[in-house]
N, C-alpha and C. Protein backbone atom coordinates (compact mmCIF):
# COMPACT_ATOMS: atom_id res chain seq x y z
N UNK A 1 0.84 -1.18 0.00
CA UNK A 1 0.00 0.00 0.00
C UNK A 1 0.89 1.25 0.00
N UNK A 2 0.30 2.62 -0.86
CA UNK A 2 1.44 3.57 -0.54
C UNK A 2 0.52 4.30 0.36
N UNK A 3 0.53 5.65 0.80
CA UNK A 3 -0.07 6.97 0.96
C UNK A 3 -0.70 7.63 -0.53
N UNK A 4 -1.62 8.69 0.38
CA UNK A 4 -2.27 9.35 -0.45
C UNK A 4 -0.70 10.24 -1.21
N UNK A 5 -0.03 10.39 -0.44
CA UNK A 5 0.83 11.77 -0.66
C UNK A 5 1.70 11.33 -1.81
N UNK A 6 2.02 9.72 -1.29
CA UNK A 6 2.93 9.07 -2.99
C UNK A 6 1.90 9.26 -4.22
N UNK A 7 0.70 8.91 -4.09
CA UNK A 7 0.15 9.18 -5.64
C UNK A 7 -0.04 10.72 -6.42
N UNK A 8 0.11 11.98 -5.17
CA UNK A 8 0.14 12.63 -5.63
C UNK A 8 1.33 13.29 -6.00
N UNK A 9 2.64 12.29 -5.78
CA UNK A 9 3.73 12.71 -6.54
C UNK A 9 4.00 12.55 -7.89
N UNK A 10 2.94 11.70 -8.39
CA UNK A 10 2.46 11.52 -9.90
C UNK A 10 1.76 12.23 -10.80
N UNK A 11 2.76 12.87 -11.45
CA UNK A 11 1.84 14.29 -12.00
C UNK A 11 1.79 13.46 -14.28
N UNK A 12 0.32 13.08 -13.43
CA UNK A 12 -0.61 12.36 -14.58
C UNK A 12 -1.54 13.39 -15.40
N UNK A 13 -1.40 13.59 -16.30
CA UNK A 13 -2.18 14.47 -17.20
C UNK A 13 -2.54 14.01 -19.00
N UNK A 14 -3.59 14.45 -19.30
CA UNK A 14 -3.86 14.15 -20.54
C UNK A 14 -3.49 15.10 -21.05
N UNK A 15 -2.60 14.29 -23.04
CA UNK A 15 -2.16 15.14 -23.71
C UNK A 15 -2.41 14.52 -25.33
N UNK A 16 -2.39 15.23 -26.14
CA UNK A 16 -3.13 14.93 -27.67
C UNK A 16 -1.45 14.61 -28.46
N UNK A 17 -1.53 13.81 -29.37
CA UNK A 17 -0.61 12.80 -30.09
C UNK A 17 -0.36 13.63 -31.35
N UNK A 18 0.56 14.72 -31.20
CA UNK A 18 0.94 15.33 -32.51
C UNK A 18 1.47 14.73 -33.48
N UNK A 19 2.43 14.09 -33.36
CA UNK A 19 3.45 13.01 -34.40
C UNK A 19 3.08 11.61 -34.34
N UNK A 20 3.39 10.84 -34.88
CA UNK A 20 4.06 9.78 -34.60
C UNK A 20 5.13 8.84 -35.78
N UNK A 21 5.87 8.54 -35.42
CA UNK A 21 7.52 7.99 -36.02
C UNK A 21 7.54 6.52 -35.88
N UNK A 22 7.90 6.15 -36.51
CA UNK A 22 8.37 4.01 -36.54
C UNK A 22 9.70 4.42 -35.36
N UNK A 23 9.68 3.66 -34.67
CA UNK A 23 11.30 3.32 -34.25
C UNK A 23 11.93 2.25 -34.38
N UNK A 24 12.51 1.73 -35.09
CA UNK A 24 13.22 0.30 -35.56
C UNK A 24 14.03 -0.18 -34.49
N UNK A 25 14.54 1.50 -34.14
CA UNK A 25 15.84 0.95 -33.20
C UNK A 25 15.64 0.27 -31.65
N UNK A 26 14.43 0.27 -31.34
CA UNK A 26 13.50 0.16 -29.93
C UNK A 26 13.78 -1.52 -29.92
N UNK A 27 14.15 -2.13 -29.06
CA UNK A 27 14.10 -3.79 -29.20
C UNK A 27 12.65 -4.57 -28.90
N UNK A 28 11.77 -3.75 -28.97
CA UNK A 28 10.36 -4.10 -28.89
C UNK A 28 10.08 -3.26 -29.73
N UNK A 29 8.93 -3.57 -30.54
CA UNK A 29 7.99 -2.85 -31.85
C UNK A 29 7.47 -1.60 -30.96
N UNK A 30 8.00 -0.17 -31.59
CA UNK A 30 7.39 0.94 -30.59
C UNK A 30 7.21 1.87 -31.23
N UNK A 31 6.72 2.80 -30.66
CA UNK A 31 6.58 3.94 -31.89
C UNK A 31 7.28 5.44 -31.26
N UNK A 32 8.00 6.41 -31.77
CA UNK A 32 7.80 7.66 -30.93
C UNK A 32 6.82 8.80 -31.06
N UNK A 33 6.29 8.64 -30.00
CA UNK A 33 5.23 9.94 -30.06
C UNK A 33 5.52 11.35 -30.00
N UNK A 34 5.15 12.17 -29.87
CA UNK A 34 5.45 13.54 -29.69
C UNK A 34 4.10 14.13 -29.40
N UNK A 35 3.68 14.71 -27.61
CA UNK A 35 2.61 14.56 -27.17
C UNK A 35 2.40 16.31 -26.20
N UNK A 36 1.32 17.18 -27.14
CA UNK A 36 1.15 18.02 -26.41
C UNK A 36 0.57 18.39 -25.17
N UNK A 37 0.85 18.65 -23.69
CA UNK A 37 0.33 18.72 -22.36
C UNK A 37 0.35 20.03 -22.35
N UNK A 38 -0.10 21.22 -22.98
CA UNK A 38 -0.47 22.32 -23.10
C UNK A 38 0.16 22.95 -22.18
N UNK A 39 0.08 23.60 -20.91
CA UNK A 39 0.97 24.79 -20.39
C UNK A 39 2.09 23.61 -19.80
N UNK A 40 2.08 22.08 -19.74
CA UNK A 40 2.88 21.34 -19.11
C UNK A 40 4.33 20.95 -20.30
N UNK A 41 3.92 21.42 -21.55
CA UNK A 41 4.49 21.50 -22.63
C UNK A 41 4.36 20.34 -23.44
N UNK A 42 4.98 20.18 -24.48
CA UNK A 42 5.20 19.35 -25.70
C UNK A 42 6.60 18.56 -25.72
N UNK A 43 6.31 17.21 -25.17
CA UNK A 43 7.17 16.00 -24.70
C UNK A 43 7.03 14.36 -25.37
N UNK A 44 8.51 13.92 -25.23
CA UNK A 44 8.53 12.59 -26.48
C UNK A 44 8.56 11.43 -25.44
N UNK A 45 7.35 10.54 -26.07
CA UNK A 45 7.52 9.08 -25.25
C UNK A 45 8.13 7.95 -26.75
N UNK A 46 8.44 7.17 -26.19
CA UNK A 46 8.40 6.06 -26.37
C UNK A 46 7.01 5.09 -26.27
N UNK A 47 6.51 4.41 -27.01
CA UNK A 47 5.59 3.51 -26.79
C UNK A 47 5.47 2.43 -27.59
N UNK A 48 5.28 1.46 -26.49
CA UNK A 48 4.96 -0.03 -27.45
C UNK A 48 3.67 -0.64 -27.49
N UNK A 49 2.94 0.17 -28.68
CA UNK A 49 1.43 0.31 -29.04
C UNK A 49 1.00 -0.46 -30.21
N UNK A 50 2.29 -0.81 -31.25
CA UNK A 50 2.57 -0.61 -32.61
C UNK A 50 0.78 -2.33 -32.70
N UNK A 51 0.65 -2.86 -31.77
CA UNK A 51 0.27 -3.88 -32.36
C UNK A 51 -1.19 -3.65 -32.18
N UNK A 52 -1.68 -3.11 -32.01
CA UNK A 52 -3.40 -2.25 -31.50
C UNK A 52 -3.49 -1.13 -32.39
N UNK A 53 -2.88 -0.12 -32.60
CA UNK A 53 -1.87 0.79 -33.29
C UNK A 53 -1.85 1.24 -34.25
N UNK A 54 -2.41 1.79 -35.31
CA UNK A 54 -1.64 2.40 -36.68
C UNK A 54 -1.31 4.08 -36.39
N UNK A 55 -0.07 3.96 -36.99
CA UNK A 55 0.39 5.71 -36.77
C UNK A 55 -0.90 7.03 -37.07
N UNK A 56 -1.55 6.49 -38.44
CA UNK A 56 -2.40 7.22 -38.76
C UNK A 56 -3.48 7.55 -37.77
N UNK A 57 -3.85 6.78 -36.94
CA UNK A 57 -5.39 6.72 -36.12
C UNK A 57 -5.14 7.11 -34.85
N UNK A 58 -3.30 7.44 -34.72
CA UNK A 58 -3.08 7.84 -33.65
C UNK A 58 -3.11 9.28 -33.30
N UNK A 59 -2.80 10.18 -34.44
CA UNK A 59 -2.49 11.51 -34.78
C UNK A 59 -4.03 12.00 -34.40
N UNK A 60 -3.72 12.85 -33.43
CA UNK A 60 -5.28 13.80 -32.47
C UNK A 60 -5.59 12.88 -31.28
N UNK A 61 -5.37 11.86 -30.69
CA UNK A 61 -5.64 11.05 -30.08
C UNK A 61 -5.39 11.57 -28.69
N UNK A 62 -6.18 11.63 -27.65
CA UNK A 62 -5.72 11.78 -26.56
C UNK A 62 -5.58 10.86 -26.05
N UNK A 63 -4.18 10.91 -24.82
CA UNK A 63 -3.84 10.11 -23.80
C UNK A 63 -3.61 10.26 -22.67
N UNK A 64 -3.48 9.05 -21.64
CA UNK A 64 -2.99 9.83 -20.15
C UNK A 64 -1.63 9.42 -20.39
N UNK A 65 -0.61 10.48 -19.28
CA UNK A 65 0.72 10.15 -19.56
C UNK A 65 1.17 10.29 -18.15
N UNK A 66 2.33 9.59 -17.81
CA UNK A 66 3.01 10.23 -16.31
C UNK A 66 4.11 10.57 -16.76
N UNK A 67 4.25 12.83 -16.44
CA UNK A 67 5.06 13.12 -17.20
C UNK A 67 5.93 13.93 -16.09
N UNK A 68 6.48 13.05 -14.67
CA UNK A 68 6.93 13.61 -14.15
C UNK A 68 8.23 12.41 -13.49
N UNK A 69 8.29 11.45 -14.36
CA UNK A 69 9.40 10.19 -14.04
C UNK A 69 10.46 11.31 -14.82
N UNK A 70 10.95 12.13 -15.63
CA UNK A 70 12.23 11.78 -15.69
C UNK A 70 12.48 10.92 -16.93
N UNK A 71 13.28 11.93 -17.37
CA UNK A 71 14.12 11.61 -18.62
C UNK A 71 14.19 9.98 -18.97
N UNK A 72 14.12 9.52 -19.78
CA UNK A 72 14.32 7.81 -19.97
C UNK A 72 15.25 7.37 -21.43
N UNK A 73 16.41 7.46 -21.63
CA UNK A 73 17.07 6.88 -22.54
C UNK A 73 17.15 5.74 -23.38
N UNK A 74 16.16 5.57 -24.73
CA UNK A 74 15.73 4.17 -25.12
C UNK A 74 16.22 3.97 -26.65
N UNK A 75 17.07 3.68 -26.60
CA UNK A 75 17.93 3.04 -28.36
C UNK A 75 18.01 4.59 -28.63
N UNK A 76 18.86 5.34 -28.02
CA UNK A 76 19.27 6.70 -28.53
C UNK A 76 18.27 7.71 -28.45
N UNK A 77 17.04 7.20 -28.29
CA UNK A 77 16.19 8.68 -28.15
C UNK A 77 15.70 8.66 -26.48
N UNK A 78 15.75 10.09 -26.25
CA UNK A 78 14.98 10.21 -25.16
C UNK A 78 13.46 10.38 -24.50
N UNK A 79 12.97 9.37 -23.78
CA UNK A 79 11.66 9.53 -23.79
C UNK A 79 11.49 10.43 -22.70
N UNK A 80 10.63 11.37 -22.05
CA UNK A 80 10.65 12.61 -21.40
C UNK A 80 8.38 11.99 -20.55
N UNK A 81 8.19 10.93 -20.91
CA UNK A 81 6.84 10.58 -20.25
C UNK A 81 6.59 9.44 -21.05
N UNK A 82 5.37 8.46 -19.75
CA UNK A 82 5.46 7.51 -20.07
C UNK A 82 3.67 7.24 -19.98
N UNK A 83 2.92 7.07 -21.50
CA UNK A 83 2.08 6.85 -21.76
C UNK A 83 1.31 5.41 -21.30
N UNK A 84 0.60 5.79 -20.72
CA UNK A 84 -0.30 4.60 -19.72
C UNK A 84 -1.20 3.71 -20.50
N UNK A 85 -1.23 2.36 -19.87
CA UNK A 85 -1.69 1.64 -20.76
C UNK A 85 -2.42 0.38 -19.58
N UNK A 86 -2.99 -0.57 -20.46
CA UNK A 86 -3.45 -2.01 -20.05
C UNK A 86 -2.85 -2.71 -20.97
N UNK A 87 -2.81 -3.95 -19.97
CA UNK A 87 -2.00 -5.05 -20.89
C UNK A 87 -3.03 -5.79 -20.67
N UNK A 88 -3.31 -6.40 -21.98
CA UNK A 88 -4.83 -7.09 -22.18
C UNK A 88 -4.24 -8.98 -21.91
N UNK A 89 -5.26 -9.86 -22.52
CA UNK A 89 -4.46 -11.37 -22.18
C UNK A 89 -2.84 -11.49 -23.53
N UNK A 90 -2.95 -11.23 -24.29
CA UNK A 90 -2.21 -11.05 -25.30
C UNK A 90 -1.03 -10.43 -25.01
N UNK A 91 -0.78 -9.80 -23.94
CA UNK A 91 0.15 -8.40 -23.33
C UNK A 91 0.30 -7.79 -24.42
N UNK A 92 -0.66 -7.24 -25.21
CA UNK A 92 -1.13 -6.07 -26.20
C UNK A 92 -0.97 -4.97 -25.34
N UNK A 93 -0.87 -3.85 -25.41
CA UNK A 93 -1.11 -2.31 -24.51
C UNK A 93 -2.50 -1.82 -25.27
N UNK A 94 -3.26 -1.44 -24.41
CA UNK A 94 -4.63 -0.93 -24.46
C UNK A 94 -4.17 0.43 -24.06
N UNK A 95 -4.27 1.80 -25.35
CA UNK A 95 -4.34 2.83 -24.31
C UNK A 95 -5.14 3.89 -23.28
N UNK A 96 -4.82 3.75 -22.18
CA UNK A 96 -5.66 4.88 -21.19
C UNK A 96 -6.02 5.75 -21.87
N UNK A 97 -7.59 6.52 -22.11
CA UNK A 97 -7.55 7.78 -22.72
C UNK A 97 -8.89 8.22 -22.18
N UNK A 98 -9.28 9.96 -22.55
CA UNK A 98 -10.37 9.87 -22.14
C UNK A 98 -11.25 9.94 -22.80
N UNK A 99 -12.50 9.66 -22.11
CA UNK A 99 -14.09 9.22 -23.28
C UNK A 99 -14.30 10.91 -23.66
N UNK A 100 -14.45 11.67 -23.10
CA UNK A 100 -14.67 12.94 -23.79
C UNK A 100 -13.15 13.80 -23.75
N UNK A 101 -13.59 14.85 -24.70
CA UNK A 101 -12.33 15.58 -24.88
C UNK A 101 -11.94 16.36 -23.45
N UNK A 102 -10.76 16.49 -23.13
CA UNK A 102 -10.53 17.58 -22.19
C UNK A 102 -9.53 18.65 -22.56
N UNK A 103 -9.12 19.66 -21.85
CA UNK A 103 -8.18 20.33 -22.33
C UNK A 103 -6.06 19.47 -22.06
N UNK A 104 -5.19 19.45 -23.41
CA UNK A 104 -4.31 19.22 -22.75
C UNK A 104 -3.66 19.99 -21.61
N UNK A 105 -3.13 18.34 -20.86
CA UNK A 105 -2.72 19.35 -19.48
C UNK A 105 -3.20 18.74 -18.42
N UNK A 106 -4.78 18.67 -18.79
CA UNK A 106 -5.78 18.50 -17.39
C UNK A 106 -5.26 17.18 -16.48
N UNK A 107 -4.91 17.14 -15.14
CA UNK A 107 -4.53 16.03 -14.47
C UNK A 107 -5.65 15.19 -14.28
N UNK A 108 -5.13 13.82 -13.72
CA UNK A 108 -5.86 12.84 -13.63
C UNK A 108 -5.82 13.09 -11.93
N UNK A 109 -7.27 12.76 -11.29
CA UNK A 109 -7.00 12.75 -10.01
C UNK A 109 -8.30 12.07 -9.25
């Protein structure tokens, strides 16, 4: 069990999917995103989505992200947040998102 006070060291917010890039170099099938969190700014994950996934259907997409881990170094690029997911029976990633639009930015709480 943690405290209330550890979850709120998790600064979780939804942000909309400007880009997205193949990454070959990732040793799992992944993609890089490039994800606007509006006054929280415009930050690159890493994600291994590719199999649920097409780049095209991703572009406008909102997601939740935890964008307060800290820099993450993955086959040369840096991921800067880490897009939340379910792992279904398949360990597919399902992504977290929300049913209506919100503004990027808005925390999860």
């Amino acid at each position: 069990m943690i405290d209330w006070e550890d979850f709120q060291k998790l600064d979780i917010r939804a942000g909309t999917i400007l880009e997205v890039e193949d990454f070959p170099a990732a040793r799992k099938p992944a993609y890089k995103l490039k994800i606007d969190f509006g006054e929280a700014g415009i930050l690159d994950s890493s994600a291994q989505i590719t199999q649920l996934y097409k780049k095209e259907e991703l572009l406008g997409t909102q997601v939740v992200a935890v964008i307060n881990l800290g820099p993450k170094k993955i086959a040369g690029f840096i991921s800067e947040c880490l897009v939340l997911g379910i792992y279904n029976k398949k360990k597919e990633v399902v992504l977290l998102k929300p049913t209506v639009a919100v503004e990027n930015g808005d925390r999860v709480g």
